[in-house]
C-alpha atoms as a PDB file:
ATOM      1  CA  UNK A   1    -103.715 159.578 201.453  1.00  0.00           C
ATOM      2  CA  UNK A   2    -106.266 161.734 202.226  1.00  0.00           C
ATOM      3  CA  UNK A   3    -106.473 164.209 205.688  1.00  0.00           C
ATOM      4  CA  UNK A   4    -108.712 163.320 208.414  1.00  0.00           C
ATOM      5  CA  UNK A   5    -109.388 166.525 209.507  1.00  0.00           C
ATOM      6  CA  UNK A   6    -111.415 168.108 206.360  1.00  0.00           C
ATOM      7  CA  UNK A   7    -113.697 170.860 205.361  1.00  0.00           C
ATOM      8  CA  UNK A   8    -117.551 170.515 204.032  1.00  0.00           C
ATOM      9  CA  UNK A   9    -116.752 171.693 200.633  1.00  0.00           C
ATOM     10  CA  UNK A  10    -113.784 171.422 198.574  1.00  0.00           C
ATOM     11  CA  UNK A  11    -110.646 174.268 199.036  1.00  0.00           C
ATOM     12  CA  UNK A  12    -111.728 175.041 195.582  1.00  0.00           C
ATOM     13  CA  UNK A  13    -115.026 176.226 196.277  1.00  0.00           C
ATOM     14  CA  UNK A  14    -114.901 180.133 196.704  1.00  0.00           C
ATOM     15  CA  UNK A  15    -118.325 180.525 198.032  1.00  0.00           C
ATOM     16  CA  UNK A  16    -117.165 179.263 201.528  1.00  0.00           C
ATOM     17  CA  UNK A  17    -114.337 181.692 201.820  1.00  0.00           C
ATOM     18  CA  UNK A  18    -115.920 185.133 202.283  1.00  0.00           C
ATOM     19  CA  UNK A  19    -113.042 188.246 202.792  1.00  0.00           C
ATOM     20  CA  UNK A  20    -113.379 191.574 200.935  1.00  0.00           C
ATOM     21  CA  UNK A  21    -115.674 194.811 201.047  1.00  0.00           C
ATOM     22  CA  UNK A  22    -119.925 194.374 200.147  1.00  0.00           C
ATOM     23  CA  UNK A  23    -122.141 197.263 199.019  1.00  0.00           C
ATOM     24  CA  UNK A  24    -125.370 197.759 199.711  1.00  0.00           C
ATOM     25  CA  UNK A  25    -128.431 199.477 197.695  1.00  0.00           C
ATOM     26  CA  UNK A  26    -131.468 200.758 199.379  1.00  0.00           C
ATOM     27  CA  UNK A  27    -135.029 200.506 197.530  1.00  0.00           C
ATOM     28  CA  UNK A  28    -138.656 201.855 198.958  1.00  0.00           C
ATOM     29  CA  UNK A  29    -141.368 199.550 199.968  1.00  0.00           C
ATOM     30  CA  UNK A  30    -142.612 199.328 196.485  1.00  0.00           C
ATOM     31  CA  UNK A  31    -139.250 197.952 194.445  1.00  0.00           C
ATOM     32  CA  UNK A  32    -140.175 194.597 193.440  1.00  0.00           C
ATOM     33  CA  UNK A  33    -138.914 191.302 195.432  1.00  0.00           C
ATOM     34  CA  UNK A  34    -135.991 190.503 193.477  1.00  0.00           C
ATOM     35  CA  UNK A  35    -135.767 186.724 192.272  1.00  0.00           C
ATOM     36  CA  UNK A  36    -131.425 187.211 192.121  1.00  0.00           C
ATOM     37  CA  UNK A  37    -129.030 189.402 191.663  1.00  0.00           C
ATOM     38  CA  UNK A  38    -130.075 190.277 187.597  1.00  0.00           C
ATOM     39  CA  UNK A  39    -132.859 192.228 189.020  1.00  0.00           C
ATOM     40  CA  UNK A  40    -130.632 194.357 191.175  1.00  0.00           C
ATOM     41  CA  UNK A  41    -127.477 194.876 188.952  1.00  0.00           C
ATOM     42  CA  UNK A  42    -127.251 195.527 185.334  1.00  0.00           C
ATOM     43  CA  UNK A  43    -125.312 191.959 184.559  1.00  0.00           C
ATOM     44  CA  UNK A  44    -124.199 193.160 181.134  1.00  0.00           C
ATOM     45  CA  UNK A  45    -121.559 195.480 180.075  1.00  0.00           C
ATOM     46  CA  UNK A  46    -123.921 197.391 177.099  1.00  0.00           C
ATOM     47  CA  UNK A  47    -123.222 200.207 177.052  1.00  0.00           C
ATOM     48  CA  UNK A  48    -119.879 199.553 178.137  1.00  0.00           C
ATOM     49  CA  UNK A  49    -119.174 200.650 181.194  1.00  0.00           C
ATOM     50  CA  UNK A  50    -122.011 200.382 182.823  1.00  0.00           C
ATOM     51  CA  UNK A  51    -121.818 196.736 184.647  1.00  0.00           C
ATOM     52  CA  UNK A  52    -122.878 196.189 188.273  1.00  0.00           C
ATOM     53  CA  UNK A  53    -124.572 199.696 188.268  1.00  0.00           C
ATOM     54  CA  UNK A  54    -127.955 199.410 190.171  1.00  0.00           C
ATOM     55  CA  UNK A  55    -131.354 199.386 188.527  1.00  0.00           C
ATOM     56  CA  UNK A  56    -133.817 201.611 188.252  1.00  0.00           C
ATOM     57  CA  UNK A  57    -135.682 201.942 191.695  1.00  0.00           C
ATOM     58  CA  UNK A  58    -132.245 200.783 193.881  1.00  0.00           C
ATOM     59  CA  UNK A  59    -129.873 203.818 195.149  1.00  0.00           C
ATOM     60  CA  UNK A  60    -126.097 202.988 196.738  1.00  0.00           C
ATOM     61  CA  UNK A  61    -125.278 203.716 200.232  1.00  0.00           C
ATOM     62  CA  UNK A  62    -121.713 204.506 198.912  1.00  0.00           C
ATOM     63  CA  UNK A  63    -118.508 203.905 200.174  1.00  0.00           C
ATOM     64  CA  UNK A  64    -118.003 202.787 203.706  1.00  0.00           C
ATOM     65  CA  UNK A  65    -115.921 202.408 206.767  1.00  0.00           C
ATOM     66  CA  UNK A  66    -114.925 199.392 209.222  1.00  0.00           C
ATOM     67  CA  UNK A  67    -116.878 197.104 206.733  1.00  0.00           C
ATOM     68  CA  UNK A  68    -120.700 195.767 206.599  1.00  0.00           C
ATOM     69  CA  UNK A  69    -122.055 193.854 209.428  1.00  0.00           C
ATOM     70  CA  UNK A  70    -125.239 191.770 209.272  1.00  0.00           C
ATOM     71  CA  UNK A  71    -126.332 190.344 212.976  1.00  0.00           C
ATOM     72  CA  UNK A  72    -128.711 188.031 213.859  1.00  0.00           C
ATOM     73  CA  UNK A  73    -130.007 187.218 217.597  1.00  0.00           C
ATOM     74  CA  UNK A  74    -132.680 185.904 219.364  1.00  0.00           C
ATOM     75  CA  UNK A  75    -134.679 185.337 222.959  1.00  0.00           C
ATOM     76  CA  UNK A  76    -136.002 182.300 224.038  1.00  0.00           C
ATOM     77  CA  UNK A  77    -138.351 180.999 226.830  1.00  0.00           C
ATOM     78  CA  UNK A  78    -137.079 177.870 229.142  1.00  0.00           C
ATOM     79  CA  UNK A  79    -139.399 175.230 230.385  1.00  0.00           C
ATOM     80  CA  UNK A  80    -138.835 173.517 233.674  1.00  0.00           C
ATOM     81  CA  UNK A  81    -141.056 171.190 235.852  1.00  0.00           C
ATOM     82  CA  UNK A  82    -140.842 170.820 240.008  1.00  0.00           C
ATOM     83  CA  UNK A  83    -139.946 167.049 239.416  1.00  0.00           C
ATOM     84  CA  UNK A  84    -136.643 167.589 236.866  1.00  0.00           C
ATOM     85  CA  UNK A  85    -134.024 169.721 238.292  1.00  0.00           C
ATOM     86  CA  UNK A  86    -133.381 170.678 234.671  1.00  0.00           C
ATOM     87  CA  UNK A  87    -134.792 172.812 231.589  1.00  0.00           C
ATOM     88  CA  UNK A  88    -136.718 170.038 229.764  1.00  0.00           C
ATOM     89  CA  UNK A  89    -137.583 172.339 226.771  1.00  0.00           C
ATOM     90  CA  UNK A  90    -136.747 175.653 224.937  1.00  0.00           C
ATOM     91  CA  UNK A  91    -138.338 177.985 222.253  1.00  0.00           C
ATOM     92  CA  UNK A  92    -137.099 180.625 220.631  1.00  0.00           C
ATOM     93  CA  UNK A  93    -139.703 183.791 221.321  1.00  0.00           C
ATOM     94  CA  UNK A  94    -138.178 186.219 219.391  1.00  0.00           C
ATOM     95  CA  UNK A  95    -135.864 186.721 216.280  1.00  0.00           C
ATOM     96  CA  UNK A  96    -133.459 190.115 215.774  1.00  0.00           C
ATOM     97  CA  UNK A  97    -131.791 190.549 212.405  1.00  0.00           C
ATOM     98  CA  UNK A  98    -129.707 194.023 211.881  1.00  0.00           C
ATOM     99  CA  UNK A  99    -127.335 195.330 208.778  1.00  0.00           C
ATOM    100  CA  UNK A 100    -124.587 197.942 210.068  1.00  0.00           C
ATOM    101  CA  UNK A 101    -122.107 200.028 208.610  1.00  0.00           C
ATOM    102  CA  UNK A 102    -120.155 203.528 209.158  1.00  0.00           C
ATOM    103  CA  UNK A 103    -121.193 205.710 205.423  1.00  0.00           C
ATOM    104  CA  UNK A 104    -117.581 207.102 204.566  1.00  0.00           C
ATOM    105  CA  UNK A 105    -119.046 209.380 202.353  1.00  0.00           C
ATOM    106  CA  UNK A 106    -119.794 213.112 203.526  1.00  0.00           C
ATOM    107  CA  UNK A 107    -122.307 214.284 201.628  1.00  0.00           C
ATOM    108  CA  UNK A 108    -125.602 215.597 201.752  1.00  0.00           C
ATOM    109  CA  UNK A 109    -127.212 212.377 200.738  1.00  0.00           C
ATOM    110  CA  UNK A 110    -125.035 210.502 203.515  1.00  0.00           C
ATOM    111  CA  UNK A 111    -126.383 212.666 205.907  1.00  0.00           C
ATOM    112  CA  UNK A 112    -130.054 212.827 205.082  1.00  0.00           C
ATOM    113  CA  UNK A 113    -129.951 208.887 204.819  1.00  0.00           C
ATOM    114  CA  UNK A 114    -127.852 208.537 208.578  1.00  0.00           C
ATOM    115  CA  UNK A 115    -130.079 210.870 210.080  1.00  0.00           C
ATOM    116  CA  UNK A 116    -133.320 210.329 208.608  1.00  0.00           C
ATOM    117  CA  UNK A 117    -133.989 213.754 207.232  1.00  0.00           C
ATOM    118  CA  UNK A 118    -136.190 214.537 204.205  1.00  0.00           C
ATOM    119  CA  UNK A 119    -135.102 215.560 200.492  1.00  0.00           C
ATOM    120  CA  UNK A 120    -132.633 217.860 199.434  1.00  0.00           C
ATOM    121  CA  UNK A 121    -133.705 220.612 197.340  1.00  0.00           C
ATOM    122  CA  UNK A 122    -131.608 223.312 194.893  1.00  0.00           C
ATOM    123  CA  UNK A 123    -131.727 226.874 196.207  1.00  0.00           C
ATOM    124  CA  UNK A 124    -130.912 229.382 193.057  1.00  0.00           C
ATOM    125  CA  UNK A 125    -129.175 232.786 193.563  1.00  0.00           C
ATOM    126  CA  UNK A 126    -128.175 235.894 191.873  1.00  0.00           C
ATOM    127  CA  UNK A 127    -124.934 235.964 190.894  1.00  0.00           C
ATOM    128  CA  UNK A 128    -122.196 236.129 192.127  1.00  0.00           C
ATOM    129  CA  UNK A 129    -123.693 234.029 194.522  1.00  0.00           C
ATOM    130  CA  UNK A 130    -123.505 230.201 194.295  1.00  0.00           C
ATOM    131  CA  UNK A 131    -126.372 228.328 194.200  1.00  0.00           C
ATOM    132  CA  UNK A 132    -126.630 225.986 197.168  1.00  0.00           C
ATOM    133  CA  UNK A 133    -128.614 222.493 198.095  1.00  0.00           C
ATOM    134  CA  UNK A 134    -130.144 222.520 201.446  1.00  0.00           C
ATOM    135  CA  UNK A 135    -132.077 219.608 203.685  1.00  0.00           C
ATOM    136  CA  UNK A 136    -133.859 220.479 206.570  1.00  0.00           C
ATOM    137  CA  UNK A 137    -132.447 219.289 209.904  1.00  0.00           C
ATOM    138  CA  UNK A 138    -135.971 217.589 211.066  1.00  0.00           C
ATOM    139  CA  UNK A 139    -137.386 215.620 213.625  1.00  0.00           C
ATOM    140  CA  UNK A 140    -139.786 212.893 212.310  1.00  0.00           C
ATOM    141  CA  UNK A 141    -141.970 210.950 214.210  1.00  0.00           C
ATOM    142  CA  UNK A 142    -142.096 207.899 212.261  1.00  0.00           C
ATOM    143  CA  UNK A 143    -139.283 205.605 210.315  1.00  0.00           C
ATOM    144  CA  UNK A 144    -138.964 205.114 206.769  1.00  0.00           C
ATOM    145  CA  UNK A 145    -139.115 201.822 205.568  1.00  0.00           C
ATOM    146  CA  UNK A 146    -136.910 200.327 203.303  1.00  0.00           C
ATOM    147  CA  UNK A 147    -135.389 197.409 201.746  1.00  0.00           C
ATOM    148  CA  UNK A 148    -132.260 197.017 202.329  1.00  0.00           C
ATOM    149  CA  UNK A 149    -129.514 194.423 199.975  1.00  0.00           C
ATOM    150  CA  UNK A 150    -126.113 193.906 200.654  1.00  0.00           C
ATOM    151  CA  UNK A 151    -123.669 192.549 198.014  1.00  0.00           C
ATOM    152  CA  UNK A 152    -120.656 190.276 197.641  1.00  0.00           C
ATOM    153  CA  UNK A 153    -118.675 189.612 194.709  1.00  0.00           C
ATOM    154  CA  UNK A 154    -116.318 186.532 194.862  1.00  0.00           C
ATOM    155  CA  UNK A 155    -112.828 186.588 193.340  1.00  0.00           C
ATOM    156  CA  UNK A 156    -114.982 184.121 190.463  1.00  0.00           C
ATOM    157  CA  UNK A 157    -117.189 187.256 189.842  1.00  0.00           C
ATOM    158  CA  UNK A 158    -120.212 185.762 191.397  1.00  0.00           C
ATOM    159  CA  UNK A 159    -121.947 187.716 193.049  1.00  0.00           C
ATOM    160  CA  UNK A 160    -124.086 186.772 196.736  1.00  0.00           C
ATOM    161  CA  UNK A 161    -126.674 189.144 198.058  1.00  0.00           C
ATOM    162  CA  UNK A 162    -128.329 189.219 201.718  1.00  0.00           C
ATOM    163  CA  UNK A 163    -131.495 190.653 200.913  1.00  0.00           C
ATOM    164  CA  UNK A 164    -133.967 192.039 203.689  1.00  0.00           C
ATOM    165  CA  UNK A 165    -137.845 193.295 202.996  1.00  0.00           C
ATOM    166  CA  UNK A 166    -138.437 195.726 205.756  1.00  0.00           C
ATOM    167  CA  UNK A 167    -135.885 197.448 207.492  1.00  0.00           C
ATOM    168  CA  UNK A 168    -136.363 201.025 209.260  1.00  0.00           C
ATOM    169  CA  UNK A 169    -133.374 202.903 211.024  1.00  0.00           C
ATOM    170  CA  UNK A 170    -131.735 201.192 214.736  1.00  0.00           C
ATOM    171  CA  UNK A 171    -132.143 203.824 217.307  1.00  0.00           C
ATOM    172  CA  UNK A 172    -128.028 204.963 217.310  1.00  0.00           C
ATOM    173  CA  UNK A 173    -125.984 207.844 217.963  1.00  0.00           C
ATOM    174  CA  UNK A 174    -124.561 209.059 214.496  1.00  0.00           C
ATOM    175  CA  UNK A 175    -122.311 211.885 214.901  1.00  0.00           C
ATOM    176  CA  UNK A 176    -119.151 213.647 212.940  1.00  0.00           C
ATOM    177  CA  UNK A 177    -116.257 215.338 214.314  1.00  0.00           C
ATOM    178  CA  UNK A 178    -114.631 217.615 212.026  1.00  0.00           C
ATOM    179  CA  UNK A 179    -110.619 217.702 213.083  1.00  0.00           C
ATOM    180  CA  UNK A 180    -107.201 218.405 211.598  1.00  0.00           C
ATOM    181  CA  UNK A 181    -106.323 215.147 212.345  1.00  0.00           C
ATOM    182  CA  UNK A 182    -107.227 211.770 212.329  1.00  0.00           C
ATOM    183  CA  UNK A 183    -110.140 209.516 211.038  1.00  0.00           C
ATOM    184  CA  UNK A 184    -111.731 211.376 208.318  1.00  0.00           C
ATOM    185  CA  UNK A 185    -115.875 212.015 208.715  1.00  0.00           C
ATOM    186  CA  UNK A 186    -118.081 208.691 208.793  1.00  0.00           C
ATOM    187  CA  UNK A 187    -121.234 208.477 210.140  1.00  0.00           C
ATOM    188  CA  UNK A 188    -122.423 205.506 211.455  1.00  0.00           C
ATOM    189  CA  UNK A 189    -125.708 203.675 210.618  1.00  0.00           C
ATOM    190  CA  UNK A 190    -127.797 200.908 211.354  1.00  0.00           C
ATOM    191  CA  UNK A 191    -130.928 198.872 209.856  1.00  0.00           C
ATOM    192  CA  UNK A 192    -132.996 197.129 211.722  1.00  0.00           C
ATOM    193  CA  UNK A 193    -135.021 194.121 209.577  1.00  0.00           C
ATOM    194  CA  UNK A 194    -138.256 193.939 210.554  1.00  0.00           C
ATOM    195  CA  UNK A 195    -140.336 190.210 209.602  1.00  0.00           C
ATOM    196  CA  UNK A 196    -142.877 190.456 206.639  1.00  0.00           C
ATOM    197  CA  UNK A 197    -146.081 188.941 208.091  1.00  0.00           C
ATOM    198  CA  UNK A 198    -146.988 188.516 204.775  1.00  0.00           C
ATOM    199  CA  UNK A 199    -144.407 185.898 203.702  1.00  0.00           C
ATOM    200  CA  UNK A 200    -143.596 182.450 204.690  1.00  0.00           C
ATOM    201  CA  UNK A 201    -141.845 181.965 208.125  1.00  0.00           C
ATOM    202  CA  UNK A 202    -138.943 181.051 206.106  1.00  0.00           C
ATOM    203  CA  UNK A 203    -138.489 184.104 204.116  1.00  0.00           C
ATOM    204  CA  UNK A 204    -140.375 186.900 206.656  1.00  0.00           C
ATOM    205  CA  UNK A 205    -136.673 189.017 206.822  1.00  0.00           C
ATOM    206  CA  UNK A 206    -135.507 188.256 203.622  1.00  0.00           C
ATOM    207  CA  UNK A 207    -133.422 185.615 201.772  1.00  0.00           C
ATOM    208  CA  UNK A 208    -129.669 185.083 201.316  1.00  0.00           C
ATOM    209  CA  UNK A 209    -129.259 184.100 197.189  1.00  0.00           C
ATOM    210  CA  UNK A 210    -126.182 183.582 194.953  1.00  0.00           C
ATOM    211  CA  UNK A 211    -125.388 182.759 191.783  1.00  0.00           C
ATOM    212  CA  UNK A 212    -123.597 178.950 190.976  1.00  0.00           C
ATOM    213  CA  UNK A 213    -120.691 179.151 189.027  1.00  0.00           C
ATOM    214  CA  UNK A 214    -120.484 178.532 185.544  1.00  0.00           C
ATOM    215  CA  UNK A 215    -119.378 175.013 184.577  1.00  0.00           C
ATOM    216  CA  UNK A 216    -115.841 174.672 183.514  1.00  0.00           C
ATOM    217  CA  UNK A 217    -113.925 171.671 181.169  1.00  0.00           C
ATOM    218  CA  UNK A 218    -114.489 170.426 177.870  1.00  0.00           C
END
């Protein structure tokens, strides 16, 4: 005899049961919308080897610390009348979405992408000397906008993706300690979505998409 208490879906559904590490890519303003995850991974392992690496246009954040977390708040305004000792009404005046991580990665590129620097360029010398890269340590007055996807891959192999059109770096603290002991160097970072004016009210930050599993059975 069936439970009384139940789930919505079925125990054998694994897109309700969400536990593991993401990833996310990064893409400039101009990367095209994506319509699912096929135009964000290469889906096919020709040449082999080379399945789930981004396409052209989409760069990895790289390996990360204390996971990926995507919030989403909001404000609202309360209505109340002399006669009702009561709110009789609320609307919500304003909607906050955010994707944070901690980039586990030390590396130049972690750096210029936690602290909003600008490229990194090759600096040849005369041997013996080593060459070096260097990035400039700046101070920009505006953000750089990007989109920003993360991705999760189900123990079925499909693969969900939280994808978000505008998002320019949260105002944080993002610092290293370098130590003998301990934690090794992560910085942490922080994406704030910003709404697309330009889209439909239901898809201004983005869109959440995932692919259905295959059928199985004769």
């Amino acid at each position: 005899m069936p439970g009384f208490l139940r789930g919505r879906f079925p125990l054998t559904n694994e897109q309700t049961f969400v536990q593991g590490a993401g990833r996310i890519l990064l893409a400039d303003m101009d990367f095209p919308w994506p319509d699912g995850a096929e135009d964000l991974l290469k889906l096919v392992d020709v040449p082999v080897g080379t399945i789930y690496d981004p396409l052209a246009g989409l760069t990895e954040a790289g390996f990360t610390k204390t996971g990926i977390n995507i919030t989403r708040n909001h404000a609202e305004e309360d209505f109340d009348v002399d006669q009702i000792r009561g709110s009789i009404r609320r609307r919500p005046s304003n909607w906050e979405m955010s994707v944070g991580t901690q980039l586990a990665e030390a590396a130049l590129e972690t750096f210029a992408l936690a602290w909003e620097l600008g490229d990194i360029a090759t600096v040849v010398k005369t041997a013996p000397q080593l060459d070096e890269r260097h990035v400039g340590l700046s101070a920009p007055t505006t953000y750089r906008e990007r989109r920003v996807f993360v991705l999760f891959q189900f123990p079925d192999n499909t693969i969900r993706v939280w994808a978000f059109r505008r998002c320019i770096r949260a105002a944080q603290e993002a610092g290293l300690t370098l130590n003998k002991t301990g934690e090794q160097v992560s910085l942490p970072m922080r994406w704030n979505c910003q709404a697309d004016p330009d889209q439909p009210m239901e898809t201004q930050f983005g869109e959440i998409f995932e692919q259905i599993p295959a059928a199985t059975g004769p």
